[in-house]
Protein backbone atom coordinates (compact mmCIF):
# COMPACT_ATOMS: atom_id res chain seq x y z
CA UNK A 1 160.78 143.52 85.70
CA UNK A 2 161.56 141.99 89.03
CA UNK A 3 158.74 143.87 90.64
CA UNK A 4 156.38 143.01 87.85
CA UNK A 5 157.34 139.37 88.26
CA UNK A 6 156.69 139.38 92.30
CA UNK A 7 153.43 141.32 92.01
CA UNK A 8 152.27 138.29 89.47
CA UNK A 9 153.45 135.68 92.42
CA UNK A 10 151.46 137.28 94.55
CA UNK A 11 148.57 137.40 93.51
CA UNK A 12 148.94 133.93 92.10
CA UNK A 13 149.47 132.82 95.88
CA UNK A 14 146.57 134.95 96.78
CA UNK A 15 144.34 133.13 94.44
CA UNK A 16 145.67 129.99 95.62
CA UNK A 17 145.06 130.61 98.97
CA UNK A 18 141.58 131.75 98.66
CA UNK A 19 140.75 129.04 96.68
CA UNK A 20 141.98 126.45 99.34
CA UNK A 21 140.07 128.56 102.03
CA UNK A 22 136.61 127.51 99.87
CA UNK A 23 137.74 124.24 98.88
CA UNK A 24 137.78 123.48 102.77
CA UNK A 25 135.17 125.16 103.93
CA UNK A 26 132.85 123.39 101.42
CA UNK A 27 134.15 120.14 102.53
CA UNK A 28 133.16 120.48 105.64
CA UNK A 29 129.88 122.03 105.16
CA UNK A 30 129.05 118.61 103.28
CA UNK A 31 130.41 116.67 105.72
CA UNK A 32 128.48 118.26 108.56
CA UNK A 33 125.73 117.94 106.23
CA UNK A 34 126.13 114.15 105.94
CA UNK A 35 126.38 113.90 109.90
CA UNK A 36 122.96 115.75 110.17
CA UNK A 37 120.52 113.67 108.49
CA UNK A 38 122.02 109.84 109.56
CA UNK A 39 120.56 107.17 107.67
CA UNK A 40 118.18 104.83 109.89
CA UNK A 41 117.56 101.25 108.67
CA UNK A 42 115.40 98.39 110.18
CA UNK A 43 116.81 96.06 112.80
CA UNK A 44 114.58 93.31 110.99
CA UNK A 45 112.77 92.87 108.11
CA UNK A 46 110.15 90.14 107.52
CA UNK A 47 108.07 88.76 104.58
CA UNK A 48 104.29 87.78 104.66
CA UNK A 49 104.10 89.76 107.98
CA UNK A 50 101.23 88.58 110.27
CA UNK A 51 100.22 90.41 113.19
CA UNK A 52 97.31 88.93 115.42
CA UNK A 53 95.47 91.48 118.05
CA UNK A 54 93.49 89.52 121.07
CA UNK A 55 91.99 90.73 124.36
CA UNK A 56 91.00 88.59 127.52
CA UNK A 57 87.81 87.90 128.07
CA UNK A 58 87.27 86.47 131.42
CA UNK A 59 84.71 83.66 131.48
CA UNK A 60 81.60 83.18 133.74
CA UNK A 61 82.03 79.75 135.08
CA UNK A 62 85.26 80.69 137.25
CA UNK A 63 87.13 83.79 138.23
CA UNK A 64 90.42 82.23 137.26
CA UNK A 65 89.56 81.31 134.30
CA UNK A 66 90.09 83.21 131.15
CA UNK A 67 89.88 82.92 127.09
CA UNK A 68 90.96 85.67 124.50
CA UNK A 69 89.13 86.69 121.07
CA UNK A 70 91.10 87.99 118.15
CA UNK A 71 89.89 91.46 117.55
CA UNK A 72 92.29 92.47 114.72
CA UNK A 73 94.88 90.75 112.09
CA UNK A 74 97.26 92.89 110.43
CA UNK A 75 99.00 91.56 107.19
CA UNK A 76 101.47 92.61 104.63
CA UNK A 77 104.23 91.51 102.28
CA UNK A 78 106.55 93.05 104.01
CA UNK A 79 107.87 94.48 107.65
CA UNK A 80 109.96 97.00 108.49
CA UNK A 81 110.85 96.78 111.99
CA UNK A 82 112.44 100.01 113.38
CA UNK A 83 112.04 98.90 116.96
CA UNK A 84 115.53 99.57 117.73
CA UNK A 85 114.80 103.65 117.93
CA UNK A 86 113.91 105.45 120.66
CA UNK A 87 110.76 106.17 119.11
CA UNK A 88 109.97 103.19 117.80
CA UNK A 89 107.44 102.17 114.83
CA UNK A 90 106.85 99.34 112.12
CA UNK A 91 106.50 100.40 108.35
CA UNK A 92 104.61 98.38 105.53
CA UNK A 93 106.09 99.85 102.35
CA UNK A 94 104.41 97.31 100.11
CA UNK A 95 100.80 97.86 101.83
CA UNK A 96 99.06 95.92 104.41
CA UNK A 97 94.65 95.04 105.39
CA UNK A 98 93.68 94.81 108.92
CA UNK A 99 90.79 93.22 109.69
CA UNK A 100 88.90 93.84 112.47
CA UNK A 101 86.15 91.47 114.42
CA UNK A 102 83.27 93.00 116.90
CA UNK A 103 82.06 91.50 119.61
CA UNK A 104 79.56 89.40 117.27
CA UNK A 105 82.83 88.03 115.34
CA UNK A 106 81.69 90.18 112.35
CA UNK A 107 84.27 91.29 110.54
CA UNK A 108 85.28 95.12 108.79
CA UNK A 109 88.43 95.23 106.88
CA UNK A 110 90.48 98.05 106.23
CA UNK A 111 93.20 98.43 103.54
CA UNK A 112 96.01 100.53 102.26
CA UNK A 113 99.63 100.82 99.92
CA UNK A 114 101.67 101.88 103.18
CA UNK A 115 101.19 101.94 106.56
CA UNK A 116 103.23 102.89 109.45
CA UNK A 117 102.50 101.74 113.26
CA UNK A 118 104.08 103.48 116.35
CA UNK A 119 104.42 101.33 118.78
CA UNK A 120 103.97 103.71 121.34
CA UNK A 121 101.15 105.25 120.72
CA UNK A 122 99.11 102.42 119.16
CA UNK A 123 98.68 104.82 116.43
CA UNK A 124 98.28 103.52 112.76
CA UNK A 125 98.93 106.00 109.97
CA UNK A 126 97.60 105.11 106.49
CA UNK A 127 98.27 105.90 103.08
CA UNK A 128 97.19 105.75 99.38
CA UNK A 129 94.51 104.00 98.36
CA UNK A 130 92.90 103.94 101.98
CA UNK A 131 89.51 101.69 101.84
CA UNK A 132 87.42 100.95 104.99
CA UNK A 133 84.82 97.90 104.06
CA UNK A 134 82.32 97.71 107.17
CA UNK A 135 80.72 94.35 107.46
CA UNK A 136 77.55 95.44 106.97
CA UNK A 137 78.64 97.29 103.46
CA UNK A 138 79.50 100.57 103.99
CA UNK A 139 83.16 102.10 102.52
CA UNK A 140 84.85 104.98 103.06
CA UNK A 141 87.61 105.85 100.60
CA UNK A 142 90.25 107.90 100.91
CA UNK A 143 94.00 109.30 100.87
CA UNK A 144 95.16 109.15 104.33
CA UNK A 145 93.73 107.95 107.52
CA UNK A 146 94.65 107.64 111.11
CA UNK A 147 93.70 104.77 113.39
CA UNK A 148 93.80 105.15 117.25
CA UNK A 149 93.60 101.49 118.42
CA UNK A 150 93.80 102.58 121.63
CA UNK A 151 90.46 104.09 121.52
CA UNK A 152 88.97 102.55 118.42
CA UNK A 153 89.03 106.11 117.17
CA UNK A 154 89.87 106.96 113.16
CA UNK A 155 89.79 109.98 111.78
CA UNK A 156 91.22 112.33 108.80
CA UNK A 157 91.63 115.26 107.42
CA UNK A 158 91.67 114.56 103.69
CA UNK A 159 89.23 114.19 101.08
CA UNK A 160 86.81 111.22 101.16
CA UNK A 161 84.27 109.48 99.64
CA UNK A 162 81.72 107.66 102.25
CA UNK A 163 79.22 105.07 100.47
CA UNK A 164 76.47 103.97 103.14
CA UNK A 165 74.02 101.11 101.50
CA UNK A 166 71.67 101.53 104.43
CA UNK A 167 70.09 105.09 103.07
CA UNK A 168 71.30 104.46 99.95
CA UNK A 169 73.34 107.33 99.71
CA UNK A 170 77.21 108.55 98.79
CA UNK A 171 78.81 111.53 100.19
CA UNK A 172 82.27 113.19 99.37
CA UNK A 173 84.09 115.52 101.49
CA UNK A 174 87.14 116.76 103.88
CA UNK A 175 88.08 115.73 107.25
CA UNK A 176 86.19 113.16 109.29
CA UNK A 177 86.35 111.10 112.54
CA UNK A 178 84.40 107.76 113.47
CA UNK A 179 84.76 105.14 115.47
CA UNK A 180 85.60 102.07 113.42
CA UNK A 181 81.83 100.21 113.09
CA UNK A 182 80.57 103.70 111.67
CA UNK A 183 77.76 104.15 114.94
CA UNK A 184 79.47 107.44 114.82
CA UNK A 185 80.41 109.28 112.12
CA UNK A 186 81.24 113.09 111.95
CA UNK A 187 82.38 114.88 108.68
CA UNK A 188 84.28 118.43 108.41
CA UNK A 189 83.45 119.60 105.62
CA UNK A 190 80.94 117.69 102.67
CA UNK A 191 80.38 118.61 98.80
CA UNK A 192 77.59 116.61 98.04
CA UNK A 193 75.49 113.78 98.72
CA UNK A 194 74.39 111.29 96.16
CA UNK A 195 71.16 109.28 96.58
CA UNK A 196 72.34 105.58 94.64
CA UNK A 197 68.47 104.06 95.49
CA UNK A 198 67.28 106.31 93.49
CA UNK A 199 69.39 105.73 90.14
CA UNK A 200 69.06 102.19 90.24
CA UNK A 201 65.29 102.27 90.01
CA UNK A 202 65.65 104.94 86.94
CA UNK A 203 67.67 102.30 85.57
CA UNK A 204 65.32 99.68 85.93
């Protein structure tokens, strides 16, 4: 009986101890798991966010002289400043439109739900609902889009849907690159073109 009776505390204080061997080593897989992925959070945040781009232009008269033109203004609701990272960047959770102005002040607007700009890189990355509205009427829609504003460069590699007024025409694809007043426009992959001109006058 006495053997019976210290057989059943052993293997009671086996149990116990291998129980308190996984109790502890899944606490500290979840608390190594916690100290992996920290939390970030914006050193600022600010509403009705304006953000105006210029350049110099030097003027003619005198070589000391100089003016600036706006050539971009960024708004949005809100700003989430993460400036305080080592790579740093500025997100627009609530959507932001950028318009831009050519050397003829004419203007072409792009649009977007949320936008994120790295600082570093001047690069712009856009997404849902991306709409580019040239000023002379034509619109590309799409998912996503990237904006180099260090080269004027944009480009993609989702589906779109281009709408150009000047031939009258509408073409859907995958993956392009332009430079933002359309002069150049290359496109991956296209799955049709759609001549508009055309449908109007059958409709008339």
């Amino acid at each position: 009986m006495k053997r019976t009776s210290q057989n059943i505390l052993k293997c009671f204080a086996t149990v116990f101890t291998v129980a308190i061997l996984f109790m502890s080593c899944e606490d500290q897989y979840k608390r190594v798991g916690e100290e992996a992925v920290k939390p970030i959070f914006p050193q600022g945040v600010a509403q009705n966010f304006t953000l105006t781009y210029t350049e110099t232009v030097e003027a003619m008269s005198s070589q000391d002289s100089a003016n600036s033109r706006v050539i971009a203004v960024l708004t949005s609701p809100i700003s989430e400043d993460f400036d305080n990272l080592s790579f740093k960047f500025r997100t627009f959770p609530k959507g932001l439109k950028v318009d831009f102005f050519d050397e003829k002040n004419q203007k072409s607007v792009i649009s977007a739900d949320y936008g994120i700009v790295y600082s570093q890189t001047d690069l712009i990355d856009l997404r849902g609902n991306v709409v580019i509205e040239s000023y002379d009427g034509k619109k590309l829609e799409t998912d996503q889009l990237y904006f180099d504003r260090k080269n004027n460069w944009i480009f993609t590699e989702a589906a779109f849907t281009y709408t150009n007024p000047d031939d009258g025409t509408v073409m859907d694809g995958e993956g392009m690159d332009f430079n933002k007043d359309f002069s150049f426009f290359k496109a991956n992959k296209t799955f049709g073109l759609m001549t508009i001109k055309e449908e109007e006058g059958e409709q008339q």
